[in-house]
N, C-alpha and C. Protein backbone atom coordinates (compact mmCIF):
# COMPACT_ATOMS: atom_id res chain seq x y z
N UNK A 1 -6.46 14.83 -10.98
CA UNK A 1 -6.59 13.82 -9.93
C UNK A 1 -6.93 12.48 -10.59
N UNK A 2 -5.66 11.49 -9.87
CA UNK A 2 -6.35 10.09 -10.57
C UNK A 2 -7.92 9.30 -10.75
N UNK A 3 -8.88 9.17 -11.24
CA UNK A 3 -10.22 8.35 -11.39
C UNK A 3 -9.93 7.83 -10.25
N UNK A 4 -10.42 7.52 -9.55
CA UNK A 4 -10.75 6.46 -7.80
C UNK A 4 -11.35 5.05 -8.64
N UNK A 5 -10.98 4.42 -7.52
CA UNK A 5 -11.80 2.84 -8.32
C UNK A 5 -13.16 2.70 -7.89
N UNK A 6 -13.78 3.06 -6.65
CA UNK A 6 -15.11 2.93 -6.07
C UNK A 6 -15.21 4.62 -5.81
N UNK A 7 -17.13 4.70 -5.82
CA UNK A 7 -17.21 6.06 -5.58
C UNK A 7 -18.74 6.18 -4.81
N UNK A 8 -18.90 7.05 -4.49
CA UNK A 8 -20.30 7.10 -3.91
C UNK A 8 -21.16 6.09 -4.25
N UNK A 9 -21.13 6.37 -5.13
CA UNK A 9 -22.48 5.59 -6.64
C UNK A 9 -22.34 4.33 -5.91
N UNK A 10 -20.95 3.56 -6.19
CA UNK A 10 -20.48 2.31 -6.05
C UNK A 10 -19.99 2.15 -4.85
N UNK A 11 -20.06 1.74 -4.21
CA UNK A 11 -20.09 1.48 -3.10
C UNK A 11 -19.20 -0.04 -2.35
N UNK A 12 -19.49 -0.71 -3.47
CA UNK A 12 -18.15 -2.25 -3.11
C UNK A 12 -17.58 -2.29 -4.07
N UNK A 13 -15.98 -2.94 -3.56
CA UNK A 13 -15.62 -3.53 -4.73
C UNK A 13 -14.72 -4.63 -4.38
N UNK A 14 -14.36 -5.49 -5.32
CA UNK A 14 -13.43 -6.88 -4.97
C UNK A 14 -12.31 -6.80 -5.74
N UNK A 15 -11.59 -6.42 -4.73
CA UNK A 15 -10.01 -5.99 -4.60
C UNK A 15 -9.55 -6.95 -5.60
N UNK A 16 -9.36 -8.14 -5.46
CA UNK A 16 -8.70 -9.56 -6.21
C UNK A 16 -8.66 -8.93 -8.16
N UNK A 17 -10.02 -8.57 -8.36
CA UNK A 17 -10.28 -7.61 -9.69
C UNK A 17 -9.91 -6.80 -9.98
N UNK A 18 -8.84 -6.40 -9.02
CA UNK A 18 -8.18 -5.04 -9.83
C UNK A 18 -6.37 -5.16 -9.50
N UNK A 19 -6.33 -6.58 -9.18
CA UNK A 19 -4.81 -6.83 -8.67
C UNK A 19 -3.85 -6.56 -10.14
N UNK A 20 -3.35 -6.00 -10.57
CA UNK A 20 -2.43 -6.14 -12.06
C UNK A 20 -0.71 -5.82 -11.84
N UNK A 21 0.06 -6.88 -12.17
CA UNK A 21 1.29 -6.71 -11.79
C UNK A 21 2.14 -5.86 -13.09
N UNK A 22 2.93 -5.27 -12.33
CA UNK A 22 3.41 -4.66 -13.74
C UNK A 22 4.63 -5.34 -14.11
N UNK A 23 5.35 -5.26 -14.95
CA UNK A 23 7.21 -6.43 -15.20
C UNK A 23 7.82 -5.96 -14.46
N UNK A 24 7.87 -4.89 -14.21
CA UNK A 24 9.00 -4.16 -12.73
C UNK A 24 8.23 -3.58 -12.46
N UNK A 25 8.86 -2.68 -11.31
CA UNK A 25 8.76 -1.74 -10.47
C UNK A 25 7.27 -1.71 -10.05
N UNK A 26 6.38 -0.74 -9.75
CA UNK A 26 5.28 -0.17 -9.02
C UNK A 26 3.99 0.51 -9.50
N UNK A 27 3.29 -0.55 -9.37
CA UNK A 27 1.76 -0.06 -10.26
C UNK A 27 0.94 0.67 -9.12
N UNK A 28 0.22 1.61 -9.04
CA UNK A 28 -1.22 2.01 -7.94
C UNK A 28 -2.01 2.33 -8.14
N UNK A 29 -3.16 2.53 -7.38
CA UNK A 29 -4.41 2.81 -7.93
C UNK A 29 -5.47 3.35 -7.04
N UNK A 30 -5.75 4.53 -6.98
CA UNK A 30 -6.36 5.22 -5.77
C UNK A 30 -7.84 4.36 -6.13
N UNK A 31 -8.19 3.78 -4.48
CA UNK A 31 -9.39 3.43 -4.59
C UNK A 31 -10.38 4.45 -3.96
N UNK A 32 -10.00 5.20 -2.93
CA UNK A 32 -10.84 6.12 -2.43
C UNK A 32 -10.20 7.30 -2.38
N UNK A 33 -10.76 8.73 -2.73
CA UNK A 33 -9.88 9.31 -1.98
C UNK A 33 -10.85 10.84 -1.46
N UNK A 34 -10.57 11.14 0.17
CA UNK A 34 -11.34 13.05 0.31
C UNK A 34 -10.15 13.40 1.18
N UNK A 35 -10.78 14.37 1.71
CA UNK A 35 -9.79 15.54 2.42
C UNK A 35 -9.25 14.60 3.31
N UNK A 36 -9.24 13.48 3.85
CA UNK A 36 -9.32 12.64 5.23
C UNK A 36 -8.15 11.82 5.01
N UNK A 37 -8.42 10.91 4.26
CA UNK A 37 -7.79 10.12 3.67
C UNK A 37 -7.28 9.25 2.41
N UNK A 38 -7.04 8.66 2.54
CA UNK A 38 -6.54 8.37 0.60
C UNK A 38 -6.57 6.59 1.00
N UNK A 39 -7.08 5.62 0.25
CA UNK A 39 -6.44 4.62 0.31
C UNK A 39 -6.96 4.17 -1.15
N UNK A 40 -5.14 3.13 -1.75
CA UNK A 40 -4.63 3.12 -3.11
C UNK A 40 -4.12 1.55 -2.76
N UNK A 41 -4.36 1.36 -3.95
CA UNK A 41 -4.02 -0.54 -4.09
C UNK A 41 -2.58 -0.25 -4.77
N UNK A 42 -1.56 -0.91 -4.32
CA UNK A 42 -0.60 -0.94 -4.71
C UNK A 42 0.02 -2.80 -5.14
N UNK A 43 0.54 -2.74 -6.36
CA UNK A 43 1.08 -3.68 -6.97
C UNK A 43 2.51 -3.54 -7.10
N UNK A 44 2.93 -4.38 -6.78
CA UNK A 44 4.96 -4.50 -7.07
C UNK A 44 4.85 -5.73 -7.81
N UNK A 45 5.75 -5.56 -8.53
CA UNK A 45 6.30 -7.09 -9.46
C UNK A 45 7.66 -7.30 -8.18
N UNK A 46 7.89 -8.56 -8.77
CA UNK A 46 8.53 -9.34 -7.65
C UNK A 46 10.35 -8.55 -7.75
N UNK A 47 10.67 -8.48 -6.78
CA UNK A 47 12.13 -8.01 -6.41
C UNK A 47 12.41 -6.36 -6.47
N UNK A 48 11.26 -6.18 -6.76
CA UNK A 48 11.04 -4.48 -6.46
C UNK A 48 10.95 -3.83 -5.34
N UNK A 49 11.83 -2.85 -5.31
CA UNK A 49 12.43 -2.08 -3.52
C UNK A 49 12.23 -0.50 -3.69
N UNK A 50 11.64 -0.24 -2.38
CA UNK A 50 10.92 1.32 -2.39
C UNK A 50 12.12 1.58 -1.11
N UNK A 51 12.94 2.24 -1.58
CA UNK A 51 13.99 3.04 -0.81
C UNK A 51 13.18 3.53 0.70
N UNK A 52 14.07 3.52 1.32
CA UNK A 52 13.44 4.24 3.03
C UNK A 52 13.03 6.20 2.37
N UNK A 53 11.68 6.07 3.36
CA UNK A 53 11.32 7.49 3.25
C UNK A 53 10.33 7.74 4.59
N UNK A 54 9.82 8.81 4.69
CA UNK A 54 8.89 9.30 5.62
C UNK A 54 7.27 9.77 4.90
N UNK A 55 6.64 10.04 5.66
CA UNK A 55 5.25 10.28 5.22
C UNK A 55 4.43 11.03 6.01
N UNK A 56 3.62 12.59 5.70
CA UNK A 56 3.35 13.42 6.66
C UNK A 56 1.83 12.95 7.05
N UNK A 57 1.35 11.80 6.87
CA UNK A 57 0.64 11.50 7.37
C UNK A 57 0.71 9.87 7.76
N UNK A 58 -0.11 9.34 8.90
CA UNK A 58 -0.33 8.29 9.23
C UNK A 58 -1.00 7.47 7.74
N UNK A 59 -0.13 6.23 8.32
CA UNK A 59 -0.40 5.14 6.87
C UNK A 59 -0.69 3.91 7.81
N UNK A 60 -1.54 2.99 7.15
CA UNK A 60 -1.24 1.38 7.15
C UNK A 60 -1.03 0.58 6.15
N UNK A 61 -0.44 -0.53 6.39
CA UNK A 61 -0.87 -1.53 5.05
C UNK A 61 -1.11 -2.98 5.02
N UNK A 62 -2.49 -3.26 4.71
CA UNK A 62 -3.09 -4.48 4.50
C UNK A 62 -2.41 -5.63 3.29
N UNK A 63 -1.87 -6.07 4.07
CA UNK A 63 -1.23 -7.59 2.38
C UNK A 63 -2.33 -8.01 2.01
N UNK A 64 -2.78 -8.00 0.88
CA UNK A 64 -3.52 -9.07 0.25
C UNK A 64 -2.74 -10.22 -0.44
N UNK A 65 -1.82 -9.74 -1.06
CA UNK A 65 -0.75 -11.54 -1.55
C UNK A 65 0.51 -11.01 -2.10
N UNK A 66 0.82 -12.09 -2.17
CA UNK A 66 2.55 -11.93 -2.25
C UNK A 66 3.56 -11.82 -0.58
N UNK A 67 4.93 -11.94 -1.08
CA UNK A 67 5.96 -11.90 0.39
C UNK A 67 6.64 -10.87 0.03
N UNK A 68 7.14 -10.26 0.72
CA UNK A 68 8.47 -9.25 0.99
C UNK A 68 8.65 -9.06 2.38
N UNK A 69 9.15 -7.77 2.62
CA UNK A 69 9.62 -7.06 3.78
C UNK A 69 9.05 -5.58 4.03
N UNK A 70 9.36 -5.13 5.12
CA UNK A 70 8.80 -4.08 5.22
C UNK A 70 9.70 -3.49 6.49
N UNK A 71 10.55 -2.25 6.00
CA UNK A 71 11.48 -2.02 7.49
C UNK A 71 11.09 -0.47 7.88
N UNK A 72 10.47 -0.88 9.24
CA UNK A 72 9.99 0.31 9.74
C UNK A 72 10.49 0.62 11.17
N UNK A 73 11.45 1.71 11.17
CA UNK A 73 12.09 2.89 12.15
C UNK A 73 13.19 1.70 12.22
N UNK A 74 14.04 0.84 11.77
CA UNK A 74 15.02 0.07 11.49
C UNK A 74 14.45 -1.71 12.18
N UNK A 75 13.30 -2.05 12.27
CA UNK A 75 12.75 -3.41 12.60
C UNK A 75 12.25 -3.89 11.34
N UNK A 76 12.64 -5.01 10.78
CA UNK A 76 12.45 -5.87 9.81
C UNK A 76 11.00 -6.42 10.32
N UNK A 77 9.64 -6.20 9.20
CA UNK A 77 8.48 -6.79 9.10
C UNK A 77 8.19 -7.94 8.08
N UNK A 78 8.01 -9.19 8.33
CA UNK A 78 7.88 -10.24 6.98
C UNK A 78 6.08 -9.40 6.90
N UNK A 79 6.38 -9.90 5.47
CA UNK A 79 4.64 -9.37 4.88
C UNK A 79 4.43 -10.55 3.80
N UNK A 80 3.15 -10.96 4.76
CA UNK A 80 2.02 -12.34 3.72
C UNK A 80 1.06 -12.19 3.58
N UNK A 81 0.55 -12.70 3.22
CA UNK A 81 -1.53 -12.34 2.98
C UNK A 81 -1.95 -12.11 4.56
N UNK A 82 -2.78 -11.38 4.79
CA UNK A 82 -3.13 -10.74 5.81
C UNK A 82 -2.50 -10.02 7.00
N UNK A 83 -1.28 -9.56 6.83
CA UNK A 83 -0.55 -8.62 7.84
C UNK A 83 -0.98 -7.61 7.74
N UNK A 84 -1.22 -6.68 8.83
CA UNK A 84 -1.27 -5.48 8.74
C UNK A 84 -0.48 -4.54 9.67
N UNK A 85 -0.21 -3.29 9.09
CA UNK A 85 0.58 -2.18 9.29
C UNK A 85 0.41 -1.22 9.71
N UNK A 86 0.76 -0.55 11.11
CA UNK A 86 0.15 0.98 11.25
C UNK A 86 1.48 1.48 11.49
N UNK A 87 1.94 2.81 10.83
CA UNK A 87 2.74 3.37 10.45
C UNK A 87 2.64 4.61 11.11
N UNK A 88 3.33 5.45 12.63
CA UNK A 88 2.58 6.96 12.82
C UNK A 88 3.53 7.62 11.87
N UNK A 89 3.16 8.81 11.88
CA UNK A 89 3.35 9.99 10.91
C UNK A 89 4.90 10.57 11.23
N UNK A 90 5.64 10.73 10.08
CA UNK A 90 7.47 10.63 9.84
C UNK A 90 8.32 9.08 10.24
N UNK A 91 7.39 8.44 10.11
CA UNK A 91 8.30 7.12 10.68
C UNK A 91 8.80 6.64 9.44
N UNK A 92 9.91 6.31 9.44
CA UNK A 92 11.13 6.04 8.56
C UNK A 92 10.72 4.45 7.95
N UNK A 93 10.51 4.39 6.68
CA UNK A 93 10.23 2.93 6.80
C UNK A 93 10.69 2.54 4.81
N UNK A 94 10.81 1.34 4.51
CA UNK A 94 11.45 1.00 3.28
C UNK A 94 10.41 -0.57 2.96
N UNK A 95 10.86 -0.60 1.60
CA UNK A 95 9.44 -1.81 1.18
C UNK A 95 10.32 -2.83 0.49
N UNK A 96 10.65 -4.00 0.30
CA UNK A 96 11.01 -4.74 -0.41
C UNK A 96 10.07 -6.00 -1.24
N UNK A 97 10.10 -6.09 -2.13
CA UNK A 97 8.67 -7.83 -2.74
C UNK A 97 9.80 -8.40 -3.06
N UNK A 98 9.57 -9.80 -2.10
CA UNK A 98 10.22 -10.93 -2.56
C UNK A 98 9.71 -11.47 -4.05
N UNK A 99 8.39 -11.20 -4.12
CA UNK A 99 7.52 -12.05 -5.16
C UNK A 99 6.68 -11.11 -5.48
N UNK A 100 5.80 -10.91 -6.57
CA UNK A 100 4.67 -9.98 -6.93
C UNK A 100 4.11 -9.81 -5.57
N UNK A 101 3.87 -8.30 -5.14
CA UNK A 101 3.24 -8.35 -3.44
C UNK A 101 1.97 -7.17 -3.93
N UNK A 102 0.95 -7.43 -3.32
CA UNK A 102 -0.28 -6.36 -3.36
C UNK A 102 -0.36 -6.16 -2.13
N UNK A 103 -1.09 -4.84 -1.95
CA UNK A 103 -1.22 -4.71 -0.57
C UNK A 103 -2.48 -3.12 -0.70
N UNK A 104 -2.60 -2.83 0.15
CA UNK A 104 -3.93 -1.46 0.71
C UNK A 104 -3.04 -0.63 1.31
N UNK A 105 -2.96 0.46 0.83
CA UNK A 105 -2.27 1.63 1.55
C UNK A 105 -3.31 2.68 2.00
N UNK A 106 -3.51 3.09 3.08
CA UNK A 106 -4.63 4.13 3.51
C UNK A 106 -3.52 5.39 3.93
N UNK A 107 -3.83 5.95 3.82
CA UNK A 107 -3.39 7.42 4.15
C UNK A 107 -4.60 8.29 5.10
N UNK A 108 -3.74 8.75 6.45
CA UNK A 108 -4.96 9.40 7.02
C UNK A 108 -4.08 10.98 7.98
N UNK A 109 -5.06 11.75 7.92
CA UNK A 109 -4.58 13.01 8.78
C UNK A 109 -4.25 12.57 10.12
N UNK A 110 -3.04 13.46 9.79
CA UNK A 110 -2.67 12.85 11.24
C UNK A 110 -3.02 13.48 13.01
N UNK A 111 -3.83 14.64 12.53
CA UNK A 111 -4.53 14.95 13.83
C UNK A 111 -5.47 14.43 14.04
């Protein structure tokens, strides 16, 4: 299992400090994770595209910076610093970064 970035012990942390872009494609980084839910900082370098897929649990996602897109059940989402995302569980959705994009992915049970 990946190291988590915050843990009991620790208790805050400032997201901005752990932003790292990679030259392509898709960096992440579980910040929390139990039986419940999972949420992982995700980094894209700019023009990087996450093909359409599904997910057996409910997701959101918080922008912290950067632009792209976000197409969920076939509706085009612009994504900027502070949008957020609730995603229910098998919904069809695809990621595009116009520009280096960070964002908060939570993962939660979906009952």
């Amino acid at each position: 299992m990946p190291t988590a970035l915050i843990s009991a012990e620790t208790t805050t942390l400032q997201l901005q400090d752990h932003l790292t872009y990679p030259e392509s494609g898709v960096l992440s980084k579980v910040i929390w994770k139990d039986e419940v839910c999972q949420y992982s900082l995700f980094c894209l370098a700019a023009n990087t595209e996450i093909s359409e897929h599904t997910s057996t649990r409910n997701a959101t996602v918080q922008v912290l910076e950067g632009t792209g897109s976000l197409t969920l059940k076939g509706e085009t989402i612009a994504l900027a610093p502070g949008v957020f995302i609730f995603m229910a569980v098998n919904a069809p959705h695809a990621l595009a970064a116009a520009s280096n994009l960070a964002f908060v992915l939570t993962l939660s049970s979906a009952s």
